[in-house]
C-alpha atoms as a PDB file:
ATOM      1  CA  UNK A   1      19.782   7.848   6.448  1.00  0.00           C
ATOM      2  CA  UNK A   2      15.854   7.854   6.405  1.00  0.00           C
ATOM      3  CA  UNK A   3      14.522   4.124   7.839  1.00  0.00           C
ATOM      4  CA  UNK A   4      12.668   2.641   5.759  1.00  0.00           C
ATOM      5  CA  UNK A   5       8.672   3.058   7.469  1.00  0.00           C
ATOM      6  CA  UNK A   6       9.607   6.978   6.822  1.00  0.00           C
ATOM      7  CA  UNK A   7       8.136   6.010   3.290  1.00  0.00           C
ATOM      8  CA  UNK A   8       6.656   2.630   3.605  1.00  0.00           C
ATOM      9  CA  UNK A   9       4.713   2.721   0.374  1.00  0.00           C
ATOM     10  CA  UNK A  10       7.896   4.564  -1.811  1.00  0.00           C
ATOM     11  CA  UNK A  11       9.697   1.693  -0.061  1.00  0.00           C
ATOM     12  CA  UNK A  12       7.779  -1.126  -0.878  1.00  0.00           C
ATOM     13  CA  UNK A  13       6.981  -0.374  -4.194  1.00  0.00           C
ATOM     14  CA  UNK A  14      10.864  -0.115  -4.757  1.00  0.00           C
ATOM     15  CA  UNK A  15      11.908  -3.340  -3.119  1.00  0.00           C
ATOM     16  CA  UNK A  16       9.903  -6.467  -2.250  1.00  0.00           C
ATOM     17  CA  UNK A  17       6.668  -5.202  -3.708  1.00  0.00           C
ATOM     18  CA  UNK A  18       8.405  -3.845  -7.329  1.00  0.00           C
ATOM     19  CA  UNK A  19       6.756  -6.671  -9.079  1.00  0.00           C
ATOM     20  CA  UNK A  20       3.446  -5.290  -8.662  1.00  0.00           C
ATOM     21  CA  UNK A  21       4.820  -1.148  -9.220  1.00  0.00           C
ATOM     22  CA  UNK A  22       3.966   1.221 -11.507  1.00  0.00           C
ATOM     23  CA  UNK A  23       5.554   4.664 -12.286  1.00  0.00           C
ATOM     24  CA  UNK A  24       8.717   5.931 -12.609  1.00  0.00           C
ATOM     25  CA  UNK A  25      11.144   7.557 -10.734  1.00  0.00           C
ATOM     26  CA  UNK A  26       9.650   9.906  -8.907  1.00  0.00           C
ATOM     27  CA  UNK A  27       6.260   8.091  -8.080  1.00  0.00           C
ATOM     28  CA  UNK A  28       5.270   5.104  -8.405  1.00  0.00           C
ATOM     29  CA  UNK A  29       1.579   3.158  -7.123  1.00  0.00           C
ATOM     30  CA  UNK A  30       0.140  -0.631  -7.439  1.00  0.00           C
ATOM     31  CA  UNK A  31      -3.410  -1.350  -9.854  1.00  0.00           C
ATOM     32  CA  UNK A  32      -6.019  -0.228  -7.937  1.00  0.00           C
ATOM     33  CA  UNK A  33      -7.219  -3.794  -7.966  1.00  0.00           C
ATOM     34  CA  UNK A  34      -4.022  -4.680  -5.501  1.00  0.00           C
ATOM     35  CA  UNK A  35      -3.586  -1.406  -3.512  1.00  0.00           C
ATOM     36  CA  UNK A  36      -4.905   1.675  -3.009  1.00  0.00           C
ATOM     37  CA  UNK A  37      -1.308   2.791  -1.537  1.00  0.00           C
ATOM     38  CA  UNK A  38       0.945   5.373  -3.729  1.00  0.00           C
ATOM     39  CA  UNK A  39       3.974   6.398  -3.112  1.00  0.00           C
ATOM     40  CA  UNK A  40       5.992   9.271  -3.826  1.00  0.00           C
ATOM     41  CA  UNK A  41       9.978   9.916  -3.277  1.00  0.00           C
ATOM     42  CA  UNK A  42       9.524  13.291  -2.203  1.00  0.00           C
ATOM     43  CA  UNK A  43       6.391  14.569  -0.978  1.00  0.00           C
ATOM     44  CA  UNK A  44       5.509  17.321  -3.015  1.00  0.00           C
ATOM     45  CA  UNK A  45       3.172  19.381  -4.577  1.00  0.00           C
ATOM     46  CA  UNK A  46       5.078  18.622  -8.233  1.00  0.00           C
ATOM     47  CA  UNK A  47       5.285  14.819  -7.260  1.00  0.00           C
ATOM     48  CA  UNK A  48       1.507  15.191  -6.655  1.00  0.00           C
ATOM     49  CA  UNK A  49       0.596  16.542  -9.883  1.00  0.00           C
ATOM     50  CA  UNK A  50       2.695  14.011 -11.787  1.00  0.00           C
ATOM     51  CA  UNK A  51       1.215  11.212  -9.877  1.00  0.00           C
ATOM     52  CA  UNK A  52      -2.177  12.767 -10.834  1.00  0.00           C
ATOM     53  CA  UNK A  53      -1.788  12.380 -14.765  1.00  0.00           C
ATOM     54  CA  UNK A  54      -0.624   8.895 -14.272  1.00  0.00           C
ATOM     55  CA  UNK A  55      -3.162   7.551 -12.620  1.00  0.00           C
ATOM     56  CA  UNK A  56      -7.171   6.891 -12.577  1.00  0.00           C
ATOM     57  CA  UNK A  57      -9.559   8.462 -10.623  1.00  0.00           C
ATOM     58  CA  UNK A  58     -10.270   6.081  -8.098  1.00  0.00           C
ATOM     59  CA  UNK A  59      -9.392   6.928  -4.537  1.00  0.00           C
ATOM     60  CA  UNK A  60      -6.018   6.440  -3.416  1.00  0.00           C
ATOM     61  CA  UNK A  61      -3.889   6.474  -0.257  1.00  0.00           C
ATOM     62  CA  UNK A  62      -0.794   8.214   0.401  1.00  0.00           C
ATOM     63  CA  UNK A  63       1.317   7.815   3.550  1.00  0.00           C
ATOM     64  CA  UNK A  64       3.024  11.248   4.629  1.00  0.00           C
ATOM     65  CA  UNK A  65       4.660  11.668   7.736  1.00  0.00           C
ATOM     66  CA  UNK A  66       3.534  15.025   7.682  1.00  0.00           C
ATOM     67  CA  UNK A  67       0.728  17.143   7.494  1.00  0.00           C
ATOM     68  CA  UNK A  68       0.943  18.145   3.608  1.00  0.00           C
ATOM     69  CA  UNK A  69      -0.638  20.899   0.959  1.00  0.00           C
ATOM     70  CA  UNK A  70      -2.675  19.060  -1.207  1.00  0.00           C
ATOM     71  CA  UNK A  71      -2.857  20.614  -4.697  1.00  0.00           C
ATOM     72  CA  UNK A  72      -5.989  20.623  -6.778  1.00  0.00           C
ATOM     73  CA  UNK A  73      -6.627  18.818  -9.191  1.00  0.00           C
ATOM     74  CA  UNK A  74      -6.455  16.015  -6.299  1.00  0.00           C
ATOM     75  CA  UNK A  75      -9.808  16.094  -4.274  1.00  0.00           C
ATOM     76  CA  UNK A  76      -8.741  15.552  -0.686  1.00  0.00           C
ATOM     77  CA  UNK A  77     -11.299  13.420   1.088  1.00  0.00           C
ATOM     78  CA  UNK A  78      -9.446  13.226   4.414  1.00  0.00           C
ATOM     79  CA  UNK A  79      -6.868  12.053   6.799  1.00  0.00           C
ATOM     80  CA  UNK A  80      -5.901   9.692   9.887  1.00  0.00           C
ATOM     81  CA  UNK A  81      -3.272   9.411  12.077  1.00  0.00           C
ATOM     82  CA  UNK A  82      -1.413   6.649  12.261  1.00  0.00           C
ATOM     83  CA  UNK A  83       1.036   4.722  14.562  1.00  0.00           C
ATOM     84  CA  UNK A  84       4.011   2.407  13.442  1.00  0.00           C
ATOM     85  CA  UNK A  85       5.216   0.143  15.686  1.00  0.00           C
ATOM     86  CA  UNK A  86       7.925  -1.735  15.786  1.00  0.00           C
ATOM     87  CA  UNK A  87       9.590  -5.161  16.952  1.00  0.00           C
ATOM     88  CA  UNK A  88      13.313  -5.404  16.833  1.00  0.00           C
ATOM     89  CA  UNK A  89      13.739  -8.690  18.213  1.00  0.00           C
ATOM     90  CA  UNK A  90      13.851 -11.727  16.770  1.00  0.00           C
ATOM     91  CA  UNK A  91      11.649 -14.774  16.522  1.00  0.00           C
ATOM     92  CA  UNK A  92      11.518 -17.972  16.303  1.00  0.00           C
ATOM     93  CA  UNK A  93       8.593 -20.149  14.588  1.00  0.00           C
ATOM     94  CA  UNK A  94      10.728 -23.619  14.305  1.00  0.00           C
ATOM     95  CA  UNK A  95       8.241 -25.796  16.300  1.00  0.00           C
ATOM     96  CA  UNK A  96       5.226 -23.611  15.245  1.00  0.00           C
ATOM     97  CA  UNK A  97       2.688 -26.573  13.766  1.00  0.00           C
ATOM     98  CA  UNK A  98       1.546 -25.338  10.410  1.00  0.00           C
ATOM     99  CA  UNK A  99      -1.843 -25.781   9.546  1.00  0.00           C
ATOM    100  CA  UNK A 100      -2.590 -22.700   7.372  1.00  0.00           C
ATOM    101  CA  UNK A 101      -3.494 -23.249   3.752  1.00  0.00           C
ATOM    102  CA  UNK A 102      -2.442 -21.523   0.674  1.00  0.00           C
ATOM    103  CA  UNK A 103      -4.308 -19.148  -0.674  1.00  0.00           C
ATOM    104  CA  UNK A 104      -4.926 -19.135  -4.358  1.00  0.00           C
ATOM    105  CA  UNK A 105      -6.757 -17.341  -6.836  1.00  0.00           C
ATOM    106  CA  UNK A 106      -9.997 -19.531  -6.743  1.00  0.00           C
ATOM    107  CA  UNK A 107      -9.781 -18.269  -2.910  1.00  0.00           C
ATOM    108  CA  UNK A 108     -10.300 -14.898  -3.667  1.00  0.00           C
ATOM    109  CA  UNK A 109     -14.424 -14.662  -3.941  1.00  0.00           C
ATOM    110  CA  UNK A 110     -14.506 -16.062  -0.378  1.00  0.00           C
ATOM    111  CA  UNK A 111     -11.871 -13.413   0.383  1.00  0.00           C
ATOM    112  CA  UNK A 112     -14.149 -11.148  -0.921  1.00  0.00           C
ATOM    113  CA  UNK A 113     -16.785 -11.844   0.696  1.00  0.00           C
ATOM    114  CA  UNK A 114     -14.879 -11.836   4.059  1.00  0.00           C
ATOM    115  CA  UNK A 115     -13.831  -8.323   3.538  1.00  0.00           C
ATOM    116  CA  UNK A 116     -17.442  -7.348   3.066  1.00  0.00           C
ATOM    117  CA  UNK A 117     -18.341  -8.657   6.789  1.00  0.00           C
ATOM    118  CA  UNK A 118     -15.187  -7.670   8.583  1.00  0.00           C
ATOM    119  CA  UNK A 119     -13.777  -4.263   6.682  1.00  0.00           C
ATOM    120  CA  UNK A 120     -10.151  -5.092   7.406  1.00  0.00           C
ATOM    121  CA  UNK A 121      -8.846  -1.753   5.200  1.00  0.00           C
ATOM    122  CA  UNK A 122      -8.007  -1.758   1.508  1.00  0.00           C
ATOM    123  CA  UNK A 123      -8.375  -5.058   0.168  1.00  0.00           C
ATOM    124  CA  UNK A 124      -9.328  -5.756  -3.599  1.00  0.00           C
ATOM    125  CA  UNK A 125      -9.761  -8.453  -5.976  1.00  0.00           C
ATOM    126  CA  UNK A 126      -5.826  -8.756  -6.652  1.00  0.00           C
ATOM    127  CA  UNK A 127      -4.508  -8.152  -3.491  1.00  0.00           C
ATOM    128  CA  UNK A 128      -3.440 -11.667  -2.923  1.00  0.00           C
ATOM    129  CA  UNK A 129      -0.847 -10.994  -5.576  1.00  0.00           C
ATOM    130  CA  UNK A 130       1.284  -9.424  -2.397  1.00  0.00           C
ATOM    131  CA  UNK A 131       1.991 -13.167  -1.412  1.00  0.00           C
ATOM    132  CA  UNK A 132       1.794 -14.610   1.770  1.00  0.00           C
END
C-alpha cells in the first residue's frame, strides 16, 4: 500500500480537503482562489490531458514523485525538488496557553497583504477555507 504523502494533493482532495474538490475520478483540483495544487490518481500523460480540459488557464501545481513527460497542451514553466518530512511521534498540547485568534473572512485582506511582504507559497483570497 502507497502512504499517503506518495500523492499528497490526490490524497487530500479525496479525504479531509473533499469539501473544497473538484473533478472526478481520475483528477481532481481546488478553485484557483484556494489552491493552486492538482492532483491526479495516476500520473499520466492521459490524466494530464483530462485535467487540462477541466480546468482554467491559470498556473497550477502538481506534486509527482517523479520526474514526468509533460504533454502539450500544458506549458511547463518548471520544477523543484522537494523534501517531506515526517514526525511519527506523538504530542501533547494539553497545557499549551491558547492565545491565537480565529481567523475569519473579514481577516483575509490583512492576510493578503501579509502574503505580499513575506511570499509564504500559494496563498489566495479563499485559502482560509482549508480551516485552521
Amino acid at each position: 500500500m502507497e502512504h499517503v504523502l506518495d500523492n499528497p494533493a490526490w490524497n487530500a482532495l479525496l479525504t479531509g480537503n473533499s469539501h473544497l474538490a473538484h473533478g472526478n475520478n481520475q483528477v481532481k483540483y481546488f478553485d484557483k482562489e484556494v489552491s493552486p495544487f492538482v492532483g491526479l490518481n495516476e500520473i499520466t500523460t492521459d490524466s494530464l490531458l483530462v485535467l487540462y480540459e477541466l480546468i482554467d488557464d491559470s498556473p497550477r501545481l502538481l506534486v509527482s514523485p517523479t520526474e514526468i513527460e509533460v504533454p502539450a497542451p500544458w506549458k511547463f514553466l518548471y520544477s523543484i525538488n522537494g523534501y517531506q518530512m515526517v514526525f511519527d511521534g506523538t504530542l501533547s498540547f494539553n497545557n499549551a496557553p491558547s492565545q491565537a485568534t480565529p481567523l475569519t473572512a473579514a481577516h483575509v485582506p490583512q492576510m493578503m497583504a501579509l502574503t505580499q511582504l513575506t511570499n509564504p507559497g500559494p496563498f489566495a483570497s479563499r485559502t482560509l477555507e482549508f480551516g485552521h
